[in-house]
PDB file of N, CA and C in Angstrom:
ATOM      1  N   UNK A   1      -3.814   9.914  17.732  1.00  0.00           N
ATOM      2  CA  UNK A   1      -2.924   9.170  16.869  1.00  0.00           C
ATOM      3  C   UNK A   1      -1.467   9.497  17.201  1.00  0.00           C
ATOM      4  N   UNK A   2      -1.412  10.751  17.592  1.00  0.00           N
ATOM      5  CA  UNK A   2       0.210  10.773  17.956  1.00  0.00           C
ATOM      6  C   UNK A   2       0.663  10.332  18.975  1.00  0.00           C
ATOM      7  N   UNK A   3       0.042   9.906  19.822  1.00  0.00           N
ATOM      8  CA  UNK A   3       0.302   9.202  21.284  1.00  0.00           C
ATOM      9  C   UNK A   3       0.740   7.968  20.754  1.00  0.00           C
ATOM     10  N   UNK A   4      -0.172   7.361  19.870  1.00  0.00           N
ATOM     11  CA  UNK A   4       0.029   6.068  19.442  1.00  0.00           C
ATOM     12  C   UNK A   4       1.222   5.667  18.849  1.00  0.00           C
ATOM     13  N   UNK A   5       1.579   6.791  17.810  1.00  0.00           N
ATOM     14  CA  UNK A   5       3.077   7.072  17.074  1.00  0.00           C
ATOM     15  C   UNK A   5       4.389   7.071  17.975  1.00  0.00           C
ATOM     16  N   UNK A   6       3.818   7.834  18.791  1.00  0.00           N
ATOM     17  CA  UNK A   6       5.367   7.688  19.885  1.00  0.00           C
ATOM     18  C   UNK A   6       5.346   6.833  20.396  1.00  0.00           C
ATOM     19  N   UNK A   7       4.329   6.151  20.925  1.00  0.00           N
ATOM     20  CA  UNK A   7       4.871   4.521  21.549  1.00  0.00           C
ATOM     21  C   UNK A   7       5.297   3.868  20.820  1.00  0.00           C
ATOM     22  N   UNK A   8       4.810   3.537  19.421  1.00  0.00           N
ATOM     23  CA  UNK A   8       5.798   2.847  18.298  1.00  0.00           C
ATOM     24  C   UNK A   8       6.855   3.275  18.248  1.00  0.00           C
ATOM     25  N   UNK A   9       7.558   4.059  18.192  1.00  0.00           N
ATOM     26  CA  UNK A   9       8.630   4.948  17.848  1.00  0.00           C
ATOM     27  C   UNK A   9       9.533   4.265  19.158  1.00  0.00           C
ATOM     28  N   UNK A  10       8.720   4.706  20.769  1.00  0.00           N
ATOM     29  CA  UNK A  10       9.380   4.657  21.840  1.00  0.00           C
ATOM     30  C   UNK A  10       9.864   2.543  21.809  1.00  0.00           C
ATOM     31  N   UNK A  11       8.683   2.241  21.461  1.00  0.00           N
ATOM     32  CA  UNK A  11       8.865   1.074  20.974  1.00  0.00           C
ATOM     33  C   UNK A  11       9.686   0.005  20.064  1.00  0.00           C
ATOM     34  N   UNK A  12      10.313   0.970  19.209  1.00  0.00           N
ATOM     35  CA  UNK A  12      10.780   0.582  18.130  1.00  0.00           C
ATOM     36  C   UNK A  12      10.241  -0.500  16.898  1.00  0.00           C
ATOM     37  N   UNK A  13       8.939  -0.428  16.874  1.00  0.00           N
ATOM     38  CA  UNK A  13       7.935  -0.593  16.007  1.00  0.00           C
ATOM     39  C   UNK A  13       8.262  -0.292  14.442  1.00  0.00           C
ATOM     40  N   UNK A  14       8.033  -0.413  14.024  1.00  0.00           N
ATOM     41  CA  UNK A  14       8.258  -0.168  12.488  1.00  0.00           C
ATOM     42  C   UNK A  14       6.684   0.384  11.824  1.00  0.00           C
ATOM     43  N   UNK A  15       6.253   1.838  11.530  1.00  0.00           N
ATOM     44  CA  UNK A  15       4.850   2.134  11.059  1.00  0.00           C
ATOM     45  C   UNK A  15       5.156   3.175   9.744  1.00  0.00           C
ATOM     46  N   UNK A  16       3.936   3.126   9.541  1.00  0.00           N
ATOM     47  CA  UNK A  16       3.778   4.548   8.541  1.00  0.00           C
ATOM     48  C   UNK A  16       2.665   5.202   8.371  1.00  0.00           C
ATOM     49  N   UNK A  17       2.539   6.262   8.137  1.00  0.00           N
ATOM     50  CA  UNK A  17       1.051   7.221   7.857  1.00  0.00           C
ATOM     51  C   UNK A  17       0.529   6.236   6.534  1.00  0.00           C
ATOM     52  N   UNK A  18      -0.796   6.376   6.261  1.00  0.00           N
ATOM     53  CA  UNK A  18      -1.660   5.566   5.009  1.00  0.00           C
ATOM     54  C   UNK A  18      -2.963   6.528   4.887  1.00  0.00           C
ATOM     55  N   UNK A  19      -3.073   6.665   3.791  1.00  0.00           N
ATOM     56  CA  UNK A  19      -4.440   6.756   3.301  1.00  0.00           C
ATOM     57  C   UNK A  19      -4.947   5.816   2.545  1.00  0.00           C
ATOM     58  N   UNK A  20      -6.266   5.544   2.775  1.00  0.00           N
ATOM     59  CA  UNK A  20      -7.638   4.817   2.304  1.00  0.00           C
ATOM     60  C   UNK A  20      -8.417   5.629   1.947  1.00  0.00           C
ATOM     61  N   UNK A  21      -9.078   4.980   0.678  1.00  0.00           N
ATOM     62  CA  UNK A  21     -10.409   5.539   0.240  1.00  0.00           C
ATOM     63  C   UNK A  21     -10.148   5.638  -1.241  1.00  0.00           C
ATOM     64  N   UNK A  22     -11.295   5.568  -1.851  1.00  0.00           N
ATOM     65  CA  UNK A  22     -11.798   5.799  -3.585  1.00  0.00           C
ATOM     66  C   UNK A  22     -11.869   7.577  -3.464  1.00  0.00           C
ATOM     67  N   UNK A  23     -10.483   8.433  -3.410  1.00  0.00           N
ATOM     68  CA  UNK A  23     -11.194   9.152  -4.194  1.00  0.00           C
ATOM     69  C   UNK A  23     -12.097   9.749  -5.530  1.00  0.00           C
ATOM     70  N   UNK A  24     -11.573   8.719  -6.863  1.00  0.00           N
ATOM     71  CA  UNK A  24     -12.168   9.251  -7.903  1.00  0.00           C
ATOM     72  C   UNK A  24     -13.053   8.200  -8.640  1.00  0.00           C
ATOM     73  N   UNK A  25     -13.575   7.497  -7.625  1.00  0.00           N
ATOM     74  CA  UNK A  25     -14.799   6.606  -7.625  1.00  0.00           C
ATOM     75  C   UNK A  25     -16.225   7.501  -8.029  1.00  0.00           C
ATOM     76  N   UNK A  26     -16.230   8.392  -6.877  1.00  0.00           N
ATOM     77  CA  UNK A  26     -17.573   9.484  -7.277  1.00  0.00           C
ATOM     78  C   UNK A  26     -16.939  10.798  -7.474  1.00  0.00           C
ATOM     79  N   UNK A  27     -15.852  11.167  -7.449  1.00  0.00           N
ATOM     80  CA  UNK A  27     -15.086  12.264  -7.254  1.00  0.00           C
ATOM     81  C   UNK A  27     -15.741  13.096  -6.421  1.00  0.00           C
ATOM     82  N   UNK A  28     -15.338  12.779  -5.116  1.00  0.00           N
ATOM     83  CA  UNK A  28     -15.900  13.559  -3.830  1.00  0.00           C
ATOM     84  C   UNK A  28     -14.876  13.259  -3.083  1.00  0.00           C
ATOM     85  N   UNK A  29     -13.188  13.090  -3.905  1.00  0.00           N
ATOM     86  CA  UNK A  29     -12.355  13.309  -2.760  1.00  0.00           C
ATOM     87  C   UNK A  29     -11.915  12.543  -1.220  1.00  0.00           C
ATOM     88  N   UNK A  30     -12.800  11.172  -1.062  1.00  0.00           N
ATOM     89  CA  UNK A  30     -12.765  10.704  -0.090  1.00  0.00           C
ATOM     90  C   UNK A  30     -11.396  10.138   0.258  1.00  0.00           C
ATOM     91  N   UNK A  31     -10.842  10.406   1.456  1.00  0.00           N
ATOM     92  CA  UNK A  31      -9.996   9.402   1.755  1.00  0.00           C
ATOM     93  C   UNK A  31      -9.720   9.866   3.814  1.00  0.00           C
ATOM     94  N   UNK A  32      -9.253   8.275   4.128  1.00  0.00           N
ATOM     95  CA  UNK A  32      -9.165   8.857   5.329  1.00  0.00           C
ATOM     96  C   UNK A  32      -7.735   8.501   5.605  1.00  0.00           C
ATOM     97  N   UNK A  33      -6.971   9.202   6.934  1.00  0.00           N
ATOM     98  CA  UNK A  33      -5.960   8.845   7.184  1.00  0.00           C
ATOM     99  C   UNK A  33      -5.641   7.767   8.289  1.00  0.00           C
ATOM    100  N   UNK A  34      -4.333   7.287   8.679  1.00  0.00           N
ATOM    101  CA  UNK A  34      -4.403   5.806   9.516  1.00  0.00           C
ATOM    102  C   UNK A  34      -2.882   5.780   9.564  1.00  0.00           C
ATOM    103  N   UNK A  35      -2.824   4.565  10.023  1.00  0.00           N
ATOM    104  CA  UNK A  35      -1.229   3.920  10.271  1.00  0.00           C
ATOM    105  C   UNK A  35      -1.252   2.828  10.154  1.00  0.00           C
ATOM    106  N   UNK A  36       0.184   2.418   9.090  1.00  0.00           N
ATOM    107  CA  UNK A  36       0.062   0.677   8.720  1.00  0.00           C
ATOM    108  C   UNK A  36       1.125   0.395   9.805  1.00  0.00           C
ATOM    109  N   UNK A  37       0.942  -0.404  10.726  1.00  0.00           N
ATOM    110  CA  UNK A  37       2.147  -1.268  11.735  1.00  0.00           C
ATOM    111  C   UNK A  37       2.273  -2.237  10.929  1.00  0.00           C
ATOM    112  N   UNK A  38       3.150  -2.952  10.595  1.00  0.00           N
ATOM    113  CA  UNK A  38       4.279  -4.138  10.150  1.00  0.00           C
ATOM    114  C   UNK A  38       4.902  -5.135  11.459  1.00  0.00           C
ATOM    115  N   UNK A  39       4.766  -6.192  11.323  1.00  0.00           N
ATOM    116  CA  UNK A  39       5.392  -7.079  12.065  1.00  0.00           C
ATOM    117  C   UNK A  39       6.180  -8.197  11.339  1.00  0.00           C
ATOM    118  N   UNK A  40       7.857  -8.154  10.828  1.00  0.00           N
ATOM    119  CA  UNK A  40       8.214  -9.360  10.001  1.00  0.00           C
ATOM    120  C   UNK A  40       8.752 -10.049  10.551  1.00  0.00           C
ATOM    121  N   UNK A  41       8.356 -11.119  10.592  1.00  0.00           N
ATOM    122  CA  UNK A  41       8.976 -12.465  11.501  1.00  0.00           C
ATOM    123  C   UNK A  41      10.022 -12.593  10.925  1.00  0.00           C
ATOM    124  N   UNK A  42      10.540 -12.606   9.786  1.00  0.00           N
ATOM    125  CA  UNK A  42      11.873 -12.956   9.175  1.00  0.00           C
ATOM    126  C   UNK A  42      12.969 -11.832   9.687  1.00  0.00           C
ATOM    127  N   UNK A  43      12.646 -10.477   9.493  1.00  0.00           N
ATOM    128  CA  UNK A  43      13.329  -9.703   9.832  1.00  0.00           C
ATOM    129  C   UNK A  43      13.732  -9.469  11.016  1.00  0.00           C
ATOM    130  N   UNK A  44      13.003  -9.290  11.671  1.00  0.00           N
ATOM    131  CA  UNK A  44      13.013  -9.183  13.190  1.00  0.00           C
ATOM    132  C   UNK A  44      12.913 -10.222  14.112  1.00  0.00           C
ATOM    133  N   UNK A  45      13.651 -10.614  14.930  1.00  0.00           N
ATOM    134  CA  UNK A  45      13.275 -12.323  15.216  1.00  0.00           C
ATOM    135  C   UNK A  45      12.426 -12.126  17.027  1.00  0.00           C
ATOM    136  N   UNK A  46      12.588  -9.951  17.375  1.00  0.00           N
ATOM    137  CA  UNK A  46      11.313  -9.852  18.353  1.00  0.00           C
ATOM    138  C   UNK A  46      10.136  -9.285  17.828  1.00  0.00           C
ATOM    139  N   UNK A  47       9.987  -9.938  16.909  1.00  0.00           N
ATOM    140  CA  UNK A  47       8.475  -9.141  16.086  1.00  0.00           C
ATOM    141  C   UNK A  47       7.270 -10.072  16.929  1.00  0.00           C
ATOM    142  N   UNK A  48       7.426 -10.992  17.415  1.00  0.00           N
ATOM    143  CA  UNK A  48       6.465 -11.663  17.876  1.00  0.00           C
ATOM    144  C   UNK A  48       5.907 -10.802  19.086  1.00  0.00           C
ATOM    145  N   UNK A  49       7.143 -10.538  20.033  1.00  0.00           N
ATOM    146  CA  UNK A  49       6.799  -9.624  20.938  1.00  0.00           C
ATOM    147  C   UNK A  49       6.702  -8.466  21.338  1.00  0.00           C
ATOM    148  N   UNK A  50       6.906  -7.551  20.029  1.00  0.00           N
ATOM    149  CA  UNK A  50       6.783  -6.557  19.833  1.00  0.00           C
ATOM    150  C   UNK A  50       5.135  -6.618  19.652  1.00  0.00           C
ATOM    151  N   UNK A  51       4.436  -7.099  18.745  1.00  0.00           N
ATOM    152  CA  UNK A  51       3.194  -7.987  18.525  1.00  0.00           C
ATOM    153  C   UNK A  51       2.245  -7.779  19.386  1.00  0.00           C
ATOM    154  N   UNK A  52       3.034  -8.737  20.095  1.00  0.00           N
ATOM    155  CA  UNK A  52       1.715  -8.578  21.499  1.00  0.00           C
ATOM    156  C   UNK A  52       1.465  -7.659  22.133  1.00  0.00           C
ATOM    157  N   UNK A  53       3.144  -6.959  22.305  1.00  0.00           N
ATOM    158  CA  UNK A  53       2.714  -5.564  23.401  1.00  0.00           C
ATOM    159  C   UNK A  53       2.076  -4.323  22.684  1.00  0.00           C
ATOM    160  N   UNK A  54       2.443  -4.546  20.937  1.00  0.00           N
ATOM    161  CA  UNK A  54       1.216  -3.611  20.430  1.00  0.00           C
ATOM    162  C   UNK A  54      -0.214  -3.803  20.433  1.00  0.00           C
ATOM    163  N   UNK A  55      -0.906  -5.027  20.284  1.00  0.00           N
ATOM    164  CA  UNK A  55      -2.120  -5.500  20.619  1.00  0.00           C
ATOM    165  C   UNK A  55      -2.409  -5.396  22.231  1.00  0.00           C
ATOM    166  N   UNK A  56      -1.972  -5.675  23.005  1.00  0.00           N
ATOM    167  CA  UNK A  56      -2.038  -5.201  24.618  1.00  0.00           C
ATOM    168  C   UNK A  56      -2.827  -3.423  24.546  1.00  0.00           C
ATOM    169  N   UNK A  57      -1.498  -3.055  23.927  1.00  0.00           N
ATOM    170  CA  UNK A  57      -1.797  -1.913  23.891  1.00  0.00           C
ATOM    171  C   UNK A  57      -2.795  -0.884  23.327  1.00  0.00           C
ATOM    172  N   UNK A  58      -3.244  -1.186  22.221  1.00  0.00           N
ATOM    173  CA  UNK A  58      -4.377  -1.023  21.333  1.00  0.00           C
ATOM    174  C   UNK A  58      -5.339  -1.450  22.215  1.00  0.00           C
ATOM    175  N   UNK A  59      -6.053  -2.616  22.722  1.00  0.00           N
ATOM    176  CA  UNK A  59      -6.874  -2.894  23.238  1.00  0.00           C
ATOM    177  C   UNK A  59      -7.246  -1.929  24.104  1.00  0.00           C
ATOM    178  N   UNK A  60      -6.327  -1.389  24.746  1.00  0.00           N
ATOM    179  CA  UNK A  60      -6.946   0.032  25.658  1.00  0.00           C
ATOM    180  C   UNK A  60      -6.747   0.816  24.947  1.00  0.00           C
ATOM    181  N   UNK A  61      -7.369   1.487  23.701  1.00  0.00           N
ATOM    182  CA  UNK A  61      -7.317   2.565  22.759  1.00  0.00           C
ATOM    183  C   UNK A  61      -8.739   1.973  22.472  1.00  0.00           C
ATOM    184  N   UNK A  62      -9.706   2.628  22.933  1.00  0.00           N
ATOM    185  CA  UNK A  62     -11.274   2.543  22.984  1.00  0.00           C
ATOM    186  C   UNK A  62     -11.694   3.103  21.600  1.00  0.00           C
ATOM    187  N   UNK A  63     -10.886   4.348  21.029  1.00  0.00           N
ATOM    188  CA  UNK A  63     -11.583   5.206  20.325  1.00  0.00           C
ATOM    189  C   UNK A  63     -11.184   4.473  18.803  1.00  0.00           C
ATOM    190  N   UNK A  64      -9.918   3.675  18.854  1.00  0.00           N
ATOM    191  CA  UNK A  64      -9.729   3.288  17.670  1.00  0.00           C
ATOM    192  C   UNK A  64      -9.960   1.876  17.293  1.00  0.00           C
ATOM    193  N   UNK A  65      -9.880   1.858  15.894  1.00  0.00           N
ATOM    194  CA  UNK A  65     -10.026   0.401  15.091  1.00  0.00           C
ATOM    195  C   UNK A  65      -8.498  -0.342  14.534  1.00  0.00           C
ATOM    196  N   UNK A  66      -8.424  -1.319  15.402  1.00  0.00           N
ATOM    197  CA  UNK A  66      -6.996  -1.820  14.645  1.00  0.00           C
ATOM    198  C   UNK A  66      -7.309  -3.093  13.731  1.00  0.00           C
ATOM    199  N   UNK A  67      -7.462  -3.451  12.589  1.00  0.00           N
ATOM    200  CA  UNK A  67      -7.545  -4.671  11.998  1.00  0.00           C
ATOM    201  C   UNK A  67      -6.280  -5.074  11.815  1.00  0.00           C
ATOM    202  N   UNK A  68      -6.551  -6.514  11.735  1.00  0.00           N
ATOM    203  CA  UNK A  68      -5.524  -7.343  11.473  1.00  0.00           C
ATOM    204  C   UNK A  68      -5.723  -8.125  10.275  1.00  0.00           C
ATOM    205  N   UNK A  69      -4.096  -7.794   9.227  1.00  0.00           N
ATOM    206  CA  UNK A  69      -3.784  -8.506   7.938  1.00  0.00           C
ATOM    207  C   UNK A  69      -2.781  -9.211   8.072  1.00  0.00           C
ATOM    208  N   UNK A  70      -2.533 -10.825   7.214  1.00  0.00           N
ATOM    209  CA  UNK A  70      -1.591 -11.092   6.778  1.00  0.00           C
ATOM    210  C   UNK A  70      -0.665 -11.385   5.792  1.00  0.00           C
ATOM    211  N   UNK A  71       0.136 -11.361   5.703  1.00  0.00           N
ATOM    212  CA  UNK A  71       1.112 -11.130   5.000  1.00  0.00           C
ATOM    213  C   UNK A  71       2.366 -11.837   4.651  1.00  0.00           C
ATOM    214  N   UNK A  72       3.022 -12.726   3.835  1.00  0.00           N
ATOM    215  CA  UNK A  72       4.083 -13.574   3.482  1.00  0.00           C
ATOM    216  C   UNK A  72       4.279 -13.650   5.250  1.00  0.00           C
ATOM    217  N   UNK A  73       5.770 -13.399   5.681  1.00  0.00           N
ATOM    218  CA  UNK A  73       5.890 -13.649   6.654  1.00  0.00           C
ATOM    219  C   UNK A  73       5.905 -12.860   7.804  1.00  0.00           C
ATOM    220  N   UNK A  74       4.560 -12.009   7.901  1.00  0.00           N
ATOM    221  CA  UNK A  74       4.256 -11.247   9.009  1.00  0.00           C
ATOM    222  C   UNK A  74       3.011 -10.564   9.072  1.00  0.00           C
ATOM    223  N   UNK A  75       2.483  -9.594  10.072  1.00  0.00           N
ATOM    224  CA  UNK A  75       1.312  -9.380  10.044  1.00  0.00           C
ATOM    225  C   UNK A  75       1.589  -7.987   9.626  1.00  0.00           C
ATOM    226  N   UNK A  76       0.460  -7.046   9.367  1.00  0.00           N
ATOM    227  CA  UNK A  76       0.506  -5.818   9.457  1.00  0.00           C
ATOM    228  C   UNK A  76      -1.097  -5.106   9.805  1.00  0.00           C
ATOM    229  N   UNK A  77      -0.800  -4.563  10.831  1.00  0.00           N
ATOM    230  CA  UNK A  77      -2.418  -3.709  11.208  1.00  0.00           C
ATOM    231  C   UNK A  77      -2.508  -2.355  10.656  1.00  0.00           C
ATOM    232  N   UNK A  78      -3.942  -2.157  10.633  1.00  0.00           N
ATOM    233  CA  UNK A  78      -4.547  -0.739   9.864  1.00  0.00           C
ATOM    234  C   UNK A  78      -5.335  -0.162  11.353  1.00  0.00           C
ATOM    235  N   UNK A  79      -4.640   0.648  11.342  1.00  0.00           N
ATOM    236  CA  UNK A  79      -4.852   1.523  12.704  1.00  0.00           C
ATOM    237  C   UNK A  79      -5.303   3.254  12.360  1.00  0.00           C
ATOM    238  N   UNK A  80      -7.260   2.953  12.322  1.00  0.00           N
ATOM    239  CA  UNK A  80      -7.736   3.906  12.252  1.00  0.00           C
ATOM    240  C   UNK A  80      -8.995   4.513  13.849  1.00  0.00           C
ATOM    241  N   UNK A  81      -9.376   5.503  13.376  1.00  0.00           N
ATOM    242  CA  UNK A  81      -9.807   5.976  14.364  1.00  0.00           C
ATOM    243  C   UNK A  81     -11.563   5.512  14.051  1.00  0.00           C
ATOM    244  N   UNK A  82     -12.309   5.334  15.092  1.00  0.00           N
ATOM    245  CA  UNK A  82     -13.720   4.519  15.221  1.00  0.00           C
ATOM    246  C   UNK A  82     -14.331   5.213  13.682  1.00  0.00           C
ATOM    247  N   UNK A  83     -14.450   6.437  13.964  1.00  0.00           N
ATOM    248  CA  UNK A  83     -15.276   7.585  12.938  1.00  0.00           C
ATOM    249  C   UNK A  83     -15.054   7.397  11.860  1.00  0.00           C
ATOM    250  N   UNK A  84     -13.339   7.770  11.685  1.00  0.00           N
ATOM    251  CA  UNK A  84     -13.155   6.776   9.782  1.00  0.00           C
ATOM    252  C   UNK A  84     -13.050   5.494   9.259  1.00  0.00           C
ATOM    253  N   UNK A  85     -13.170   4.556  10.642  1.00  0.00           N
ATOM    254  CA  UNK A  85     -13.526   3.245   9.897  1.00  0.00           C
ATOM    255  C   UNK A  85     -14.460   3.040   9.591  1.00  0.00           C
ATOM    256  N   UNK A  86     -15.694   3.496   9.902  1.00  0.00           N
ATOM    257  CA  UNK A  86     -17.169   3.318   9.721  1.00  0.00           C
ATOM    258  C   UNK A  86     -17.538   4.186   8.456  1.00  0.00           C
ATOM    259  N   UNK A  87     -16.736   5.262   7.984  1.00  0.00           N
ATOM    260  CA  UNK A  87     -16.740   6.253   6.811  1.00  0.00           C
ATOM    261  C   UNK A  87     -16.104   5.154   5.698  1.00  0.00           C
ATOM    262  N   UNK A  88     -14.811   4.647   6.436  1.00  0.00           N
ATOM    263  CA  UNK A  88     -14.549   4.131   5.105  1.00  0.00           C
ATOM    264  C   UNK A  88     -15.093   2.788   5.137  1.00  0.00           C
ATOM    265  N   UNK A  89     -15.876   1.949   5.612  1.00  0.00           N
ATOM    266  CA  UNK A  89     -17.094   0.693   5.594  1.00  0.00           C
ATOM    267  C   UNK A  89     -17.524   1.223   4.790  1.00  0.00           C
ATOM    268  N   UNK A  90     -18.374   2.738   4.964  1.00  0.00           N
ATOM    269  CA  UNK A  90     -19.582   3.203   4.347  1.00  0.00           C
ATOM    270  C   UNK A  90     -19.506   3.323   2.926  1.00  0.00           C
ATOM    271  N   UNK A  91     -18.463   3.623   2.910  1.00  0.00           N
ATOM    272  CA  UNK A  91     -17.762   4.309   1.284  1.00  0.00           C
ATOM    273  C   UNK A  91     -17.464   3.133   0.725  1.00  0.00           C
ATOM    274  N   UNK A  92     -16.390   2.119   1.162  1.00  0.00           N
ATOM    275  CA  UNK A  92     -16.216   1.034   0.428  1.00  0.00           C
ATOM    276  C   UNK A  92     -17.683   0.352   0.012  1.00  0.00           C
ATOM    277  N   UNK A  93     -18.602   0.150   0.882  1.00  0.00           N
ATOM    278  CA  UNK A  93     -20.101  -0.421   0.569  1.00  0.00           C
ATOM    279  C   UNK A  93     -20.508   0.853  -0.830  1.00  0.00           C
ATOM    280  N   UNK A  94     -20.614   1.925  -0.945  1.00  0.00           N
ATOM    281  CA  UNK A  94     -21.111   2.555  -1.758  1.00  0.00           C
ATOM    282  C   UNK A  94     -20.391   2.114  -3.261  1.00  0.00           C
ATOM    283  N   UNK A  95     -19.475   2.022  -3.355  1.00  0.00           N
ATOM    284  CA  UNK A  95     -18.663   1.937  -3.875  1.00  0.00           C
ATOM    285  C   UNK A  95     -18.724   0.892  -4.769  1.00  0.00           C
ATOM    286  N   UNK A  96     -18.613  -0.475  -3.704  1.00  0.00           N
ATOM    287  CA  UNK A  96     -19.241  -1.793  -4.414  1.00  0.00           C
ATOM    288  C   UNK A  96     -20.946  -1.899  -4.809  1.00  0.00           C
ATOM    289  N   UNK A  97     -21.379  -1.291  -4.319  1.00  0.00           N
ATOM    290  CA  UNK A  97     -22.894  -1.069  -4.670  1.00  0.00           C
ATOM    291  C   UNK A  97     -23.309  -0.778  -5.839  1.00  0.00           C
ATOM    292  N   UNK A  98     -22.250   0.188  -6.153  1.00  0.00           N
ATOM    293  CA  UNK A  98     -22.137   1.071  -7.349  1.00  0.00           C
ATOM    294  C   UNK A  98     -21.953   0.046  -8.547  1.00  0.00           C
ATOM    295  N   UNK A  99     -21.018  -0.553  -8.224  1.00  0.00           N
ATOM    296  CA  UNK A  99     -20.218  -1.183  -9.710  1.00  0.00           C
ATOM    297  C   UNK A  99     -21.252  -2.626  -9.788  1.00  0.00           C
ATOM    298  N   UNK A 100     -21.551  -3.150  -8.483  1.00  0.00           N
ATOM    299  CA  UNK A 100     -22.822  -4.264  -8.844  1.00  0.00           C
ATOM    300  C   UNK A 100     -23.980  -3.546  -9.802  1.00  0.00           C
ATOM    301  N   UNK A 101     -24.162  -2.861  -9.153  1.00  0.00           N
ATOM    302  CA  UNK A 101     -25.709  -2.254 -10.487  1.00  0.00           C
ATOM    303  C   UNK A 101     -24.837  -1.725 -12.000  1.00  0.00           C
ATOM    304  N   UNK A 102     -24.044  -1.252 -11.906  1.00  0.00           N
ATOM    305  CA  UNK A 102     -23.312  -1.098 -12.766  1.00  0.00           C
ATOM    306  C   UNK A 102     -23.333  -2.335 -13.942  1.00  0.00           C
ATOM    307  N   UNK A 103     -22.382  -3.391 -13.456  1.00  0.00           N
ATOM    308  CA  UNK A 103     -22.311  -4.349 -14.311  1.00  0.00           C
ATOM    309  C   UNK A 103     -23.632  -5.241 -14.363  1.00  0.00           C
ATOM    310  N   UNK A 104     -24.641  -5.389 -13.419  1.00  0.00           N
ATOM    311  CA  UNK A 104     -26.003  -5.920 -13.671  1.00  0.00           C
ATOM    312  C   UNK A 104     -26.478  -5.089 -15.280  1.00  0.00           C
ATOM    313  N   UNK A 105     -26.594  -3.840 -15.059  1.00  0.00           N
ATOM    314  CA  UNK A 105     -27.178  -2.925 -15.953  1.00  0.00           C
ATOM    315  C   UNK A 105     -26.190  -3.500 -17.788  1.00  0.00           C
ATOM    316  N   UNK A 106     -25.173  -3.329 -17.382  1.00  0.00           N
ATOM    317  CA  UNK A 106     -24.489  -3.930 -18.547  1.00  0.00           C
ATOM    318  C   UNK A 106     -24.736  -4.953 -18.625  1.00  0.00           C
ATOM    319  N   UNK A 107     -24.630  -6.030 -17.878  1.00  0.00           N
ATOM    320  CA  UNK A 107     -25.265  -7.590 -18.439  1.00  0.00           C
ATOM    321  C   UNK A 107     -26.199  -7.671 -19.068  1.00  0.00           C
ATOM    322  N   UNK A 108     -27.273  -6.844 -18.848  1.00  0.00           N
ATOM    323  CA  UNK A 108     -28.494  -6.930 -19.258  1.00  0.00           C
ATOM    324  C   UNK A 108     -28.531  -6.520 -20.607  1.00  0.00           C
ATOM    325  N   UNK A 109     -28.004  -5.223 -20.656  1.00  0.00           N
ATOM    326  CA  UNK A 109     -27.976  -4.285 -21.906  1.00  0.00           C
ATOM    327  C   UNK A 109     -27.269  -5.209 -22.655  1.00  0.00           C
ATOM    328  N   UNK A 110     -26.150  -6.287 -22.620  1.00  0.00           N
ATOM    329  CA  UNK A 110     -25.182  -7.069 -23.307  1.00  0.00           C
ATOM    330  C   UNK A 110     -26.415  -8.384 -24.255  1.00  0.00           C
ATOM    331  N   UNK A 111     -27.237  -8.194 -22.868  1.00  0.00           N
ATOM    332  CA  UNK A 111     -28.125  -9.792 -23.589  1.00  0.00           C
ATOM    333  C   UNK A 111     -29.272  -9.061 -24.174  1.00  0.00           C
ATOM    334  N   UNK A 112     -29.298  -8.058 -23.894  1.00  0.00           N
ATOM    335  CA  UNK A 112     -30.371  -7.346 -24.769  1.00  0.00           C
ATOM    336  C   UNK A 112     -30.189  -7.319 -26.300  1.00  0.00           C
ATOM    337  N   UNK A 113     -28.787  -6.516 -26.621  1.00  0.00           N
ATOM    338  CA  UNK A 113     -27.621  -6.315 -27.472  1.00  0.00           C
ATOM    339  C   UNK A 113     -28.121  -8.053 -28.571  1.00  0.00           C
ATOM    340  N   UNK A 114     -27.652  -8.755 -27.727  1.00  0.00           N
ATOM    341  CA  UNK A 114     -27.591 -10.233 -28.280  1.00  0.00           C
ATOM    342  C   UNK A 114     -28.750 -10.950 -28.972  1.00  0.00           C
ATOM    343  N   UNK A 115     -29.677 -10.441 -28.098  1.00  0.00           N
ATOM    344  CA  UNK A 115     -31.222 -10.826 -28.704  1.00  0.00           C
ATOM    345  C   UNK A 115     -31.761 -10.588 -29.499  1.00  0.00           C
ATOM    346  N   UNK A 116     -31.618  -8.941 -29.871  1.00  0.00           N
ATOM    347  CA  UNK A 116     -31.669  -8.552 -31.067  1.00  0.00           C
ATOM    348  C   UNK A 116     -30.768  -8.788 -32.216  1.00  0.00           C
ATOM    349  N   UNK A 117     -29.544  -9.140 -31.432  1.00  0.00           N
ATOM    350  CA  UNK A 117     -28.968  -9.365 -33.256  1.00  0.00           C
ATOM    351  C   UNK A 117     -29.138 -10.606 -33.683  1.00  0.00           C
TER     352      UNK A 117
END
């Protein structure tokens, strides 16, 4: 990740450190770390090509995951490493898993609730 940082930097990129994750979902503390890149077309009028030569570049970064978001008027990528994107897939899936049975269980208990009264 710090290789990656100094080419932004050397780049003049615009990033920041981020954490992800539910820690107090199960309270087990989860979170992983990453980097948000920013690209604003309004602001910057070489964000386009700043853009590409960061995607160029990423593409030969085997080990990591860059997704792509958008945003009013620009993009911004989540630049994590293979291991914690698949941790935090895993976790976000647990997570939503959780609150589906969750509110199933309450629906039920709600029309249960109802039937009897």
């Amino acid at each position: 990740m710090k290789l990656i940082e100094k080419w932004l930097t050397d780049n003049d990129i615009a990033y920041r450190t981020a954490k992800w994750g539910n820690p107090y979902y199960f309270n087990d503390d989860f979170c992983v770390s990453g980097l948000i890149v920013t690209f604003d077309f309004y602001l910057d009028p070489d964000a386009s090509h700043k853009m590409t030569a960061f995607e160029r570049y990423m593409r030969r970064k085997r080990t990591y995951v860059c997704k792509c978001y958008k945003y009013g008027c620009g993009w911004w990528f989540r630049v994590l490493t293979m291991s914690d994107d698949d941790r935090l897939e895993e976790h976000e899936k647990r997570v939503s898993d959780a609150m589906e049975a969750f509110w199933h269980a309450e629906h039920a208990r709600r029309q249960q609730a109802q039937e009897t009264a």
